[in-house]
N, C-alpha and C. Protein backbone atom coordinates (compact mmCIF):
# COMPACT_ATOMS: atom_id res chain seq x y z
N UNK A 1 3.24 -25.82 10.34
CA UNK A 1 3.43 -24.38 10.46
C UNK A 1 3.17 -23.73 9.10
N UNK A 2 2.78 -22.73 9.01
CA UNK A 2 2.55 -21.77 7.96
C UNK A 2 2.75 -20.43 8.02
N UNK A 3 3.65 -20.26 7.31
CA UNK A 3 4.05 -19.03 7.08
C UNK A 3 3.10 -17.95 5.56
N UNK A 4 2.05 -17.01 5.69
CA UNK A 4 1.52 -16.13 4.95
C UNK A 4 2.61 -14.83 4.50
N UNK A 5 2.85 -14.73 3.51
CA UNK A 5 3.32 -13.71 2.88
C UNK A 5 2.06 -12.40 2.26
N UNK A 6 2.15 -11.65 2.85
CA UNK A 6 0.77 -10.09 2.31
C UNK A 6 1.57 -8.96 1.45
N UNK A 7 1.67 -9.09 0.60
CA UNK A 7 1.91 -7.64 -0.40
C UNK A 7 0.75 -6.48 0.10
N UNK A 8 1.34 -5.45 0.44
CA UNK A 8 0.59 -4.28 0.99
C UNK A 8 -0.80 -3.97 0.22
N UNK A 9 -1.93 -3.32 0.36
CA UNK A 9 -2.72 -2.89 -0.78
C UNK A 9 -2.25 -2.14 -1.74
N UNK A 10 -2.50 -1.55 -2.74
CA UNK A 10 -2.27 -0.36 -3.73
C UNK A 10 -2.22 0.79 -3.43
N UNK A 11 -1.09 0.96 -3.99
CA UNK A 11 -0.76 2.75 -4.00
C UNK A 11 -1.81 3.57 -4.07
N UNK A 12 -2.31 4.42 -3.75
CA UNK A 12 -2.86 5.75 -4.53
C UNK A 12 -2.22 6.72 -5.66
N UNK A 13 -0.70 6.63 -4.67
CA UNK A 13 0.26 7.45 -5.87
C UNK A 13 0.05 7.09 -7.07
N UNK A 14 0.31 5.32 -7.42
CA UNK A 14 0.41 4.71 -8.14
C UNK A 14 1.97 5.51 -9.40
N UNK A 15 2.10 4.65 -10.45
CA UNK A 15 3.46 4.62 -11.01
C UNK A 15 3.40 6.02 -11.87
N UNK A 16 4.39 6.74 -12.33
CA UNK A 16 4.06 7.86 -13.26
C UNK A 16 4.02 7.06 -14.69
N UNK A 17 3.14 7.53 -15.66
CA UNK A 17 3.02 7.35 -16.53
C UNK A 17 3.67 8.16 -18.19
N UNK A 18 4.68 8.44 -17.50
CA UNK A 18 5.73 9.17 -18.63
C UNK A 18 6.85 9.10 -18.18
N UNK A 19 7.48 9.78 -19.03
CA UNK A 19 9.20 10.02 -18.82
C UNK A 19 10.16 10.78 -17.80
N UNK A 20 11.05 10.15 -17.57
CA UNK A 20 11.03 11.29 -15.53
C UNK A 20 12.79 10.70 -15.47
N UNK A 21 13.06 12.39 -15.15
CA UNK A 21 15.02 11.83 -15.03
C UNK A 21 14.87 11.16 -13.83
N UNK A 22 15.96 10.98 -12.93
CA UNK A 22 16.51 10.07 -12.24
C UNK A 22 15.99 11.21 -11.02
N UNK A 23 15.95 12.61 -11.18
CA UNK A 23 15.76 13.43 -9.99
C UNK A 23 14.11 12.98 -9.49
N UNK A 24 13.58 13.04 -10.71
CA UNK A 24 11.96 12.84 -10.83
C UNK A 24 11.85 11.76 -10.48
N UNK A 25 12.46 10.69 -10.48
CA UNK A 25 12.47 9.04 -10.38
C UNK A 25 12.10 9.22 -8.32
N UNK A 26 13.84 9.91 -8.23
CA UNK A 26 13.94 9.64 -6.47
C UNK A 26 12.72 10.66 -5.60
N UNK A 27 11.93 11.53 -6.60
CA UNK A 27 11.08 12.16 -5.91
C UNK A 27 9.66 11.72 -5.63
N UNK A 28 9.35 10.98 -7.05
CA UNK A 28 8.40 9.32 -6.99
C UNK A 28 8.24 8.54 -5.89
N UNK A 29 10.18 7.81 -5.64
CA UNK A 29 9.70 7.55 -4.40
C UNK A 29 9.18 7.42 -3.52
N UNK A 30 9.86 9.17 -3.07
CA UNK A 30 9.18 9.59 -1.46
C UNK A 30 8.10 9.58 -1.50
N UNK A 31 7.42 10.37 -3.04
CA UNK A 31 6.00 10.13 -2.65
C UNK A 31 5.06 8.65 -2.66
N UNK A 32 5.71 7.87 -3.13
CA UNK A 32 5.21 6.30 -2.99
C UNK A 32 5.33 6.04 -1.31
N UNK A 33 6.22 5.95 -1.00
CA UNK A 33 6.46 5.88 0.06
C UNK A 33 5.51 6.66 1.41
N UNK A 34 5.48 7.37 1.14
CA UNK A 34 4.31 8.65 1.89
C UNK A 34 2.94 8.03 1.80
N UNK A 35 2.85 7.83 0.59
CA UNK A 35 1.48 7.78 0.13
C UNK A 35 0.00 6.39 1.07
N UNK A 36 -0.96 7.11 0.82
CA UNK A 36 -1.73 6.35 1.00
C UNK A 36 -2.14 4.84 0.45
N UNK A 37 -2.98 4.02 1.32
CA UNK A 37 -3.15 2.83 0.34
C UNK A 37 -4.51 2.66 -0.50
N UNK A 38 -5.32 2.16 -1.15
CA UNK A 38 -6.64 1.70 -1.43
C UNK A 38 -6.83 0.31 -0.66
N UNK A 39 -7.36 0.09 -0.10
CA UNK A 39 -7.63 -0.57 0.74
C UNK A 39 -8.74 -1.65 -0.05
N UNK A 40 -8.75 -2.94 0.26
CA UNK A 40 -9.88 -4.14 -0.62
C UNK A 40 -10.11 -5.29 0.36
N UNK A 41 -10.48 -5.61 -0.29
CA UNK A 41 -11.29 -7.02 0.58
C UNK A 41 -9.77 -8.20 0.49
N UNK A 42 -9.62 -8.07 2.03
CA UNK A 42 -8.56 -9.02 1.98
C UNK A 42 -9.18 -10.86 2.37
N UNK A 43 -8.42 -11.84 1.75
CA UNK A 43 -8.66 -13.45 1.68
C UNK A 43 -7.51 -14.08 2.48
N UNK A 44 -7.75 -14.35 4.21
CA UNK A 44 -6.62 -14.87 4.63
C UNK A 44 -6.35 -16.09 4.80
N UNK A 45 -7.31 -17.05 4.07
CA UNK A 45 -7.28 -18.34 4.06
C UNK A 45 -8.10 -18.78 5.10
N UNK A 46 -8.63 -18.05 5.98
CA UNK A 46 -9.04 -18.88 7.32
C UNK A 46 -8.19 -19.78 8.09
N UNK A 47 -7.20 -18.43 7.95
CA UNK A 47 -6.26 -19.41 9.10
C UNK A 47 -6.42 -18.00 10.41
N UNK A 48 -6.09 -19.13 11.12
CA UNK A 48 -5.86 -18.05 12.69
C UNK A 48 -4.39 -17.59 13.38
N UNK A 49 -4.03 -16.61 12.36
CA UNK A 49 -2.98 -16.42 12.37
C UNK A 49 -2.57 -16.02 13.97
N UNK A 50 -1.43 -16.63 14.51
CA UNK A 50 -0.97 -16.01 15.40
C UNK A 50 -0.03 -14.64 16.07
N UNK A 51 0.52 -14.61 14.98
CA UNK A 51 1.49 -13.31 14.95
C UNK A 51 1.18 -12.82 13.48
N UNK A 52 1.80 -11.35 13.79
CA UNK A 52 2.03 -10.41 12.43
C UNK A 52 3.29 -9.87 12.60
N UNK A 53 4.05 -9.89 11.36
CA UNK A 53 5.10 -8.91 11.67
C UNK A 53 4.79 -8.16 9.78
N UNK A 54 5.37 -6.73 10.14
CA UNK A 54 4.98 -5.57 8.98
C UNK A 54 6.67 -4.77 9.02
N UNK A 55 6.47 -4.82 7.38
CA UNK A 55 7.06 -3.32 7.35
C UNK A 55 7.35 -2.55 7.47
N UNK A 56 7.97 -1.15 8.31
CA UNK A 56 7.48 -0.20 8.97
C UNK A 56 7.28 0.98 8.42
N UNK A 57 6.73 1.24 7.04
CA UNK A 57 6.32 1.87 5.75
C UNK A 57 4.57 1.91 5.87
N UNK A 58 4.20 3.15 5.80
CA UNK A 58 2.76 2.98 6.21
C UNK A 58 1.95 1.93 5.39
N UNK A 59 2.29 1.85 3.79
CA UNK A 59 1.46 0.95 3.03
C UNK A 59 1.17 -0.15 3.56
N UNK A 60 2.08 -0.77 4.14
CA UNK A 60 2.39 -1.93 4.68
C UNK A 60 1.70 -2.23 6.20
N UNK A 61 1.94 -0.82 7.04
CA UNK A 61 1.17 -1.01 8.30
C UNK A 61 -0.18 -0.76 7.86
N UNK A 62 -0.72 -0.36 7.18
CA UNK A 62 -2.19 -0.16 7.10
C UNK A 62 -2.90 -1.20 6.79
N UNK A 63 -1.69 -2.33 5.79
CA UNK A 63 -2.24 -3.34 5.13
C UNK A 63 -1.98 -4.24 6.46
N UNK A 64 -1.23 -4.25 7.23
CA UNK A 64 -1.29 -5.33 8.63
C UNK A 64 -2.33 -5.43 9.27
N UNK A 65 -2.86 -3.42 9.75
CA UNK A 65 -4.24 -3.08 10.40
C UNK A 65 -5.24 -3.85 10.07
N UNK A 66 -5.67 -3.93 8.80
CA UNK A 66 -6.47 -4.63 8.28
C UNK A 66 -6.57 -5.86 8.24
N UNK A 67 -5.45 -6.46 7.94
CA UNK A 67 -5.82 -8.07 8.19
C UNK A 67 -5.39 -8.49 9.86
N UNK A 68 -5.02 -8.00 10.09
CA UNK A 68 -4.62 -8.90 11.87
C UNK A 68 -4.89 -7.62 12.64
N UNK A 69 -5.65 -8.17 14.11
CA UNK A 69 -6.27 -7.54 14.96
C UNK A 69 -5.59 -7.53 16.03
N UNK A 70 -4.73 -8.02 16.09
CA UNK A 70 -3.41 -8.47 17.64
C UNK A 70 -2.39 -7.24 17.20
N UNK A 71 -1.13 -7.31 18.33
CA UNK A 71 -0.24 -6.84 18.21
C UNK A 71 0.84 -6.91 17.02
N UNK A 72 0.88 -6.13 16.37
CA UNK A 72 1.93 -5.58 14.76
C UNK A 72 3.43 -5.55 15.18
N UNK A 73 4.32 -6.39 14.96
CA UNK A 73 5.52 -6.79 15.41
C UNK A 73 6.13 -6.17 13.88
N UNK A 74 6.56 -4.65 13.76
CA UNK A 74 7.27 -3.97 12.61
C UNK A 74 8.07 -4.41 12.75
N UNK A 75 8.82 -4.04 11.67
CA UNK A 75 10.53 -4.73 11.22
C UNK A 75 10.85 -3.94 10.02
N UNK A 76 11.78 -2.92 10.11
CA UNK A 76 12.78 -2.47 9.06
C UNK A 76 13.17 -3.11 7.97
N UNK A 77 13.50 -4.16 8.38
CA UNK A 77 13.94 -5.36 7.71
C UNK A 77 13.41 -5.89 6.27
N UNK A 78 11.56 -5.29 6.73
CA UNK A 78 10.70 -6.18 5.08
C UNK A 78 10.69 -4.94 4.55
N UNK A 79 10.76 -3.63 4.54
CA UNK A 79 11.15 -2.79 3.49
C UNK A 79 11.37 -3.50 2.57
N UNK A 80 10.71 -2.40 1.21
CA UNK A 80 11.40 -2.90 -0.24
C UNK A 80 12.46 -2.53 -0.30
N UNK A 81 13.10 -3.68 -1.08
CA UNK A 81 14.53 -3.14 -1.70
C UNK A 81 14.92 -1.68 -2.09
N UNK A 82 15.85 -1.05 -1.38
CA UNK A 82 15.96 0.29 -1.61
C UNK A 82 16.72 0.35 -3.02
N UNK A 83 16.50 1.50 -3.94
CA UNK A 83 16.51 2.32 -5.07
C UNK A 83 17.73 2.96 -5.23
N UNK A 84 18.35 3.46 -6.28
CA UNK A 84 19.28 4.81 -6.52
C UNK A 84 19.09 4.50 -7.78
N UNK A 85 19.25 6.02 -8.82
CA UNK A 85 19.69 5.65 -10.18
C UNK A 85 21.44 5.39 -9.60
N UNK A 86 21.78 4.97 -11.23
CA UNK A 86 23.64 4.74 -11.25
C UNK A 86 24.14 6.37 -11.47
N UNK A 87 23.36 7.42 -11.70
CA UNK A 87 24.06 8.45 -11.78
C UNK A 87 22.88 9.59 -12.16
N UNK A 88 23.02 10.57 -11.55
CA UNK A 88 22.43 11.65 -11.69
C UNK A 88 22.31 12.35 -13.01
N UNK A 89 21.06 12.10 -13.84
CA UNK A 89 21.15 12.63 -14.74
C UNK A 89 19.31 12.99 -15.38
N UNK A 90 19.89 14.34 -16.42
CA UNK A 90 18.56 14.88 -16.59
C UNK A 90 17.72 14.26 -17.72
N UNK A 91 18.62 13.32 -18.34
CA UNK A 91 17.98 12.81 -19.39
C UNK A 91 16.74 11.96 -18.86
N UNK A 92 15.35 12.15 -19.73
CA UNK A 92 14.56 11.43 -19.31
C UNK A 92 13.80 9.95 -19.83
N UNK A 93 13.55 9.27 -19.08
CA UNK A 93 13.56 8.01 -19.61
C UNK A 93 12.53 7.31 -18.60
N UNK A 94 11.58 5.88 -19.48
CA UNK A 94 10.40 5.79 -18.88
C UNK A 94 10.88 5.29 -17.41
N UNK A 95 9.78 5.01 -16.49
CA UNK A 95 9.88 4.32 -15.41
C UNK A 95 10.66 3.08 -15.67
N UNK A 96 9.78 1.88 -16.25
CA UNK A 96 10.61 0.46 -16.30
C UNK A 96 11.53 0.31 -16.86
N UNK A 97 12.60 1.65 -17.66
CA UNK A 97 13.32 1.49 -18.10
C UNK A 97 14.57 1.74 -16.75
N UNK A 98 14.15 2.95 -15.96
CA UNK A 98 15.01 3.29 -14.61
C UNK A 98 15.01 2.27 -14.01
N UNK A 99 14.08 1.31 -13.73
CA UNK A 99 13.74 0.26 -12.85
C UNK A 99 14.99 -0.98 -13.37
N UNK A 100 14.56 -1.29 -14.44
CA UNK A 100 15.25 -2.32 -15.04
C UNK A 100 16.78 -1.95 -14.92
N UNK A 101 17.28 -1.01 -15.39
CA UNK A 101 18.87 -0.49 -15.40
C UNK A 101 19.03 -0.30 -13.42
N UNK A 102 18.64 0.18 -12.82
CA UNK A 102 18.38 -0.25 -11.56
C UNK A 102 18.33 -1.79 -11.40
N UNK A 103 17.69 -2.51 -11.61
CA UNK A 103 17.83 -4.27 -10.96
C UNK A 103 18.91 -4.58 -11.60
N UNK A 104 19.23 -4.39 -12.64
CA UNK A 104 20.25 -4.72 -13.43
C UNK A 104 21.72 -4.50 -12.42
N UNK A 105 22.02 -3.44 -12.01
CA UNK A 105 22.86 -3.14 -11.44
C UNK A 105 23.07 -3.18 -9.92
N UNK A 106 21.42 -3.30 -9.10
CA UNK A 106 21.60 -4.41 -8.48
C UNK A 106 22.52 -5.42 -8.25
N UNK A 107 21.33 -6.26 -8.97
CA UNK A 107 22.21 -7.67 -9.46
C UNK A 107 23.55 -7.90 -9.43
N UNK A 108 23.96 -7.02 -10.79
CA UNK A 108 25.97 -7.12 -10.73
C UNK A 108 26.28 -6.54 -9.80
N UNK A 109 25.71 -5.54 -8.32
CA UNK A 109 26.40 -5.24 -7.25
C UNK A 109 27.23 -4.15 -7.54
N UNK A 110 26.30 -3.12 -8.42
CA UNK A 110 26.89 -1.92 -8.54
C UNK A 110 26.89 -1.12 -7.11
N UNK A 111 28.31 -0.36 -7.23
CA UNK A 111 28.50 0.40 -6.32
C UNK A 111 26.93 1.61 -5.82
N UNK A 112 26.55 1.98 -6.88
CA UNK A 112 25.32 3.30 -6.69
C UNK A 112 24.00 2.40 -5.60
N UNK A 113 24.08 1.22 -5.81
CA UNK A 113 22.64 0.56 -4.89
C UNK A 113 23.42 0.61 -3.16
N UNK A 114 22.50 0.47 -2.69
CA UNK A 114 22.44 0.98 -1.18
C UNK A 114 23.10 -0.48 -0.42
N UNK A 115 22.19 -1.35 -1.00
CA UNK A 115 22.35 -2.84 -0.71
C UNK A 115 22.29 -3.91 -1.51
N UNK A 116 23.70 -4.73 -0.94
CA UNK A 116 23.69 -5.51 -2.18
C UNK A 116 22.67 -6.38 -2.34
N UNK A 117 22.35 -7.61 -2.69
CA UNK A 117 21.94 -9.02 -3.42
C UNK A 117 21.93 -9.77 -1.93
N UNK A 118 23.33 -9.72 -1.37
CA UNK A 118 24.04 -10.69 -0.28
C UNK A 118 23.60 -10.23 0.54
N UNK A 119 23.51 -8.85 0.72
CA UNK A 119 22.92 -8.06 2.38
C UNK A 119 21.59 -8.40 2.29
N UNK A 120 20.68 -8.18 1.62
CA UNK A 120 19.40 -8.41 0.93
C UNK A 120 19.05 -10.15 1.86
N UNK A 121 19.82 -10.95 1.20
CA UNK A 121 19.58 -12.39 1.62
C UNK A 121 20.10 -12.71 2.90
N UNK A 122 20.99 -12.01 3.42
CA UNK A 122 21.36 -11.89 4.72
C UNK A 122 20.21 -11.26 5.94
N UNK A 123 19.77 -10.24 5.39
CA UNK A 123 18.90 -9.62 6.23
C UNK A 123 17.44 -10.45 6.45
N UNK A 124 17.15 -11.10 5.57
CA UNK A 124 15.74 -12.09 4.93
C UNK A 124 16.05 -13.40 6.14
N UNK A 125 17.33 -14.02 5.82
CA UNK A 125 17.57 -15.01 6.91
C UNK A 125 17.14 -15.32 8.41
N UNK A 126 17.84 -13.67 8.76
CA UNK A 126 18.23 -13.31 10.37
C UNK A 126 16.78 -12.81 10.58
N UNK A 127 16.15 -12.20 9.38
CA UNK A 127 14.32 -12.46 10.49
C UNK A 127 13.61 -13.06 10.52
N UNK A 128 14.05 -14.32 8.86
CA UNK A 128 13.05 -15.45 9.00
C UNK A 128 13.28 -16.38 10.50
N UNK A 129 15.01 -16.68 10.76
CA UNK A 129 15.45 -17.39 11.72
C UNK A 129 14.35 -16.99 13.23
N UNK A 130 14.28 -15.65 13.41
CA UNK A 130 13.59 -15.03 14.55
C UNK A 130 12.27 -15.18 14.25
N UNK A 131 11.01 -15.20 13.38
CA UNK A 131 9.89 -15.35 12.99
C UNK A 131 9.74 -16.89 13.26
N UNK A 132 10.00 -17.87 12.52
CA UNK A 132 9.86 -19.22 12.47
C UNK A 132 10.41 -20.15 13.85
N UNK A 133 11.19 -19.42 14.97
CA UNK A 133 11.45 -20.02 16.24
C UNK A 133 10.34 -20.52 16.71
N UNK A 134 9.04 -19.10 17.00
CA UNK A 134 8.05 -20.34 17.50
C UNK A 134 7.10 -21.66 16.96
N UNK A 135 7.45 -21.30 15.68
CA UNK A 135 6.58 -22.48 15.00
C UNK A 135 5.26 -22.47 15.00
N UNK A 136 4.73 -21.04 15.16
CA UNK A 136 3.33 -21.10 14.42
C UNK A 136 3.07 -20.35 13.18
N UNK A 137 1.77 -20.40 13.20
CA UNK A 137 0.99 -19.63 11.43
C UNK A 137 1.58 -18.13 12.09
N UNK A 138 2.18 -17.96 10.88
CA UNK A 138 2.98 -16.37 11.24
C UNK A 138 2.27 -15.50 9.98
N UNK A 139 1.77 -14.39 10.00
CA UNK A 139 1.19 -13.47 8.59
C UNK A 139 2.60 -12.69 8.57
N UNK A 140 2.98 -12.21 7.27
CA UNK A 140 3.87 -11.19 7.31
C UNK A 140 3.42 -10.18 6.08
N UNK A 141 3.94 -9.06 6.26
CA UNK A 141 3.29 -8.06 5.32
C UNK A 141 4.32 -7.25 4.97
N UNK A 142 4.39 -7.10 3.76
CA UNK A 142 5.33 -6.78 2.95
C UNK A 142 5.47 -5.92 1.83
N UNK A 143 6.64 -6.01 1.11
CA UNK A 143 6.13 -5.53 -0.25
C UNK A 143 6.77 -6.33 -1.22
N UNK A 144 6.86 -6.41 -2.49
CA UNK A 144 6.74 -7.45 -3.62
C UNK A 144 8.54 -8.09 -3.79
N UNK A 145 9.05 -7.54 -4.05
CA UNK A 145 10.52 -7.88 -4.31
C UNK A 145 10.98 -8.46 -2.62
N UNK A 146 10.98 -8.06 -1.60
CA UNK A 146 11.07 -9.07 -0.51
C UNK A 146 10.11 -10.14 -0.14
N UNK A 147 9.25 -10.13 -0.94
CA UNK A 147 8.66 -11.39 -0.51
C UNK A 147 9.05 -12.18 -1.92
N UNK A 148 9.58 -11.87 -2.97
CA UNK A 148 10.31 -13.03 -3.38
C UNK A 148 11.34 -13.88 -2.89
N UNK A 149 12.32 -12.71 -2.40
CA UNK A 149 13.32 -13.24 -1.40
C UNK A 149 12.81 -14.50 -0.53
N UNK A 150 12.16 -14.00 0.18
CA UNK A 150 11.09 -14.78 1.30
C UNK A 150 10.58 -16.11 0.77
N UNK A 151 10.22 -16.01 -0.45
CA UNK A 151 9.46 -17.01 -0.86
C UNK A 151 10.32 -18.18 -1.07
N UNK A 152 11.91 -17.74 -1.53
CA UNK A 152 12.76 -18.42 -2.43
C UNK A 152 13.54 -19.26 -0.99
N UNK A 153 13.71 -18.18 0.00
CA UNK A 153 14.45 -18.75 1.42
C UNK A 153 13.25 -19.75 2.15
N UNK A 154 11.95 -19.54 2.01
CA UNK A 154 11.50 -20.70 2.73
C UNK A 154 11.27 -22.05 2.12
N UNK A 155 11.23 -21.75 0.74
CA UNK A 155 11.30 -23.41 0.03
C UNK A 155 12.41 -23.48 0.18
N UNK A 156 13.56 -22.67 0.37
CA UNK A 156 15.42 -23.66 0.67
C UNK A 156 15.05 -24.30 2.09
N UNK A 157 13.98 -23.69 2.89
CA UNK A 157 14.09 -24.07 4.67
C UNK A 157 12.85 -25.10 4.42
N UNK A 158 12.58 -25.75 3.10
CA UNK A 158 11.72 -26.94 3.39
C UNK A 158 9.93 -26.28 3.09
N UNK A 159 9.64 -25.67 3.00
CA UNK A 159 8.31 -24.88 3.01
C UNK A 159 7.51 -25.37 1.23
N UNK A 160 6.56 -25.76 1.36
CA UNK A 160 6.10 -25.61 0.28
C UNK A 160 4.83 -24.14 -0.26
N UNK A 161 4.95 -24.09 -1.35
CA UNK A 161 4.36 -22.55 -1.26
C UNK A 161 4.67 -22.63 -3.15
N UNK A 162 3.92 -21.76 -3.63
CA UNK A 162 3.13 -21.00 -4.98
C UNK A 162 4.59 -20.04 -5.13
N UNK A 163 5.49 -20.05 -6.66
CA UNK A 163 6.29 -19.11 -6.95
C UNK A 163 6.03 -17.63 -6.96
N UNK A 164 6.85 -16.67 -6.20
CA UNK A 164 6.07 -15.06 -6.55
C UNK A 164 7.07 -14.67 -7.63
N UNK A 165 6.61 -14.15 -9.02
CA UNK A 165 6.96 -13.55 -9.79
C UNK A 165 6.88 -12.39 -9.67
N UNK A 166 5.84 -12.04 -9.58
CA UNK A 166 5.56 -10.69 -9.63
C UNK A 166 4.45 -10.51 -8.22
N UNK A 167 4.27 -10.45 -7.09
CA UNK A 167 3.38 -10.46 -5.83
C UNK A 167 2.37 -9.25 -6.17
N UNK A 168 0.86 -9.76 -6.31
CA UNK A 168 -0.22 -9.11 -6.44
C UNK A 168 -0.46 -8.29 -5.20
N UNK A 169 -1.05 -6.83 -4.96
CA UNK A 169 -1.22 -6.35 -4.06
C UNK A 169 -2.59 -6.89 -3.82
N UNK A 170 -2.12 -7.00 -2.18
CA UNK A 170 -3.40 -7.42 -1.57
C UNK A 170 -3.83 -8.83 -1.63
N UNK A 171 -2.76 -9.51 -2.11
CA UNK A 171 -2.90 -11.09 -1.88
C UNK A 171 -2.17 -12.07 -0.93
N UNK A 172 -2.78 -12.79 -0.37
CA UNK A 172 -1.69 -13.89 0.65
C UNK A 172 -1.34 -14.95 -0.13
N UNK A 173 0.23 -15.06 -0.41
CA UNK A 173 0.55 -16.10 -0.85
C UNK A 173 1.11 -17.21 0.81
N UNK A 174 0.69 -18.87 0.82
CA UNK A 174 0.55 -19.43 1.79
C UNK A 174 1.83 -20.09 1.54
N UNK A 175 2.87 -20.66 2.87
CA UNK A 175 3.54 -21.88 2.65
C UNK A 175 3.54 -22.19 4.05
N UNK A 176 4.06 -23.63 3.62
CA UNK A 176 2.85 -24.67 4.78
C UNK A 176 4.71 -25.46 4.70
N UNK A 177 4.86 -25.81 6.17
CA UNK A 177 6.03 -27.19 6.59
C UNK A 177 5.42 -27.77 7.75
């Protein structure tokens, strides 16, 4: 069996390139989120995938459209990890700096994040458990921080597969049991 992991294509929005309070941060978002993809030449290994399941974030469905021609089995579930700053404020400060103080607090399971660490790995479980029942080549399409999750839960379930550090858009990372 093989399980494909797909990081969506590229933003159009793409990241801001200056300094942006926390209001400017959550307005980034939406528009990431909204936004269109660039679309590229996708490499699916030449496998014949049997199922897809996507995101239900357009980046993500557009990037499914494209590689699989069957029925798109969405899921709430592979959303990226949702966002908050720790506190509303006008001071401005770069992107990876919001980001980082964001994972950061994550991590320790600050009250301001939406979801913890545990819900996160909880939620990853209960759809790998439902995906991997039938035991075929499954594609899934995603975005970068859940398919680490993903990556880390199927080598615990025996899977061999390539570490995602950082998940390239528009690449299939493969794991094979």
């Amino acid at each position: 069996m093989r399980v494909g992991l797909l990081r969506h294509f590229k933003v159009e929005r793409g990241y801001p390139n200056k300094f942006v309070s926390s209001e400017q941060l959550m307005e980034w978002v939406k528009e990431y989120d909204a936004s269109d993809v660039i679309p590229t030449q996708l490499d699916l290994g030449n496998i014949d995938w049997k199922r897809c399941y996507s995101s239900d974030l357009l980046r993500a469905r557009k990037t499914a459209s494209a590689a699989y021609s069957g029925e798109i089995i969405e899921n709430k579930s592979l959303r990226e990890i949702e966002i908050k700053p720790l506190f509303r404020s006008s001071m401005k400060l770069p992107l990876l700096v919001h980001m980082v103080i964001i994972r950061i607090a994550w991590l320790l399971g600050h009250s301001s994040q939406p979801e913890s660490k545990k819900t996160v790995n909880h939620k990853i479980n209960l759809l790998l458990d439902e995906i991997l029942q039938s035991e075929e080549d499954v594609l899934i399409v995603g975005h970068g921080g859940m398919m680490m999750f993903m990556s880390k839960e199927l080598k615990r379930r025996g899977f061999t597969g390539p570490p995602i550090k950082r998940a390239k858009n528009g690449h299939l990372y493969i794991y094979e049991k």
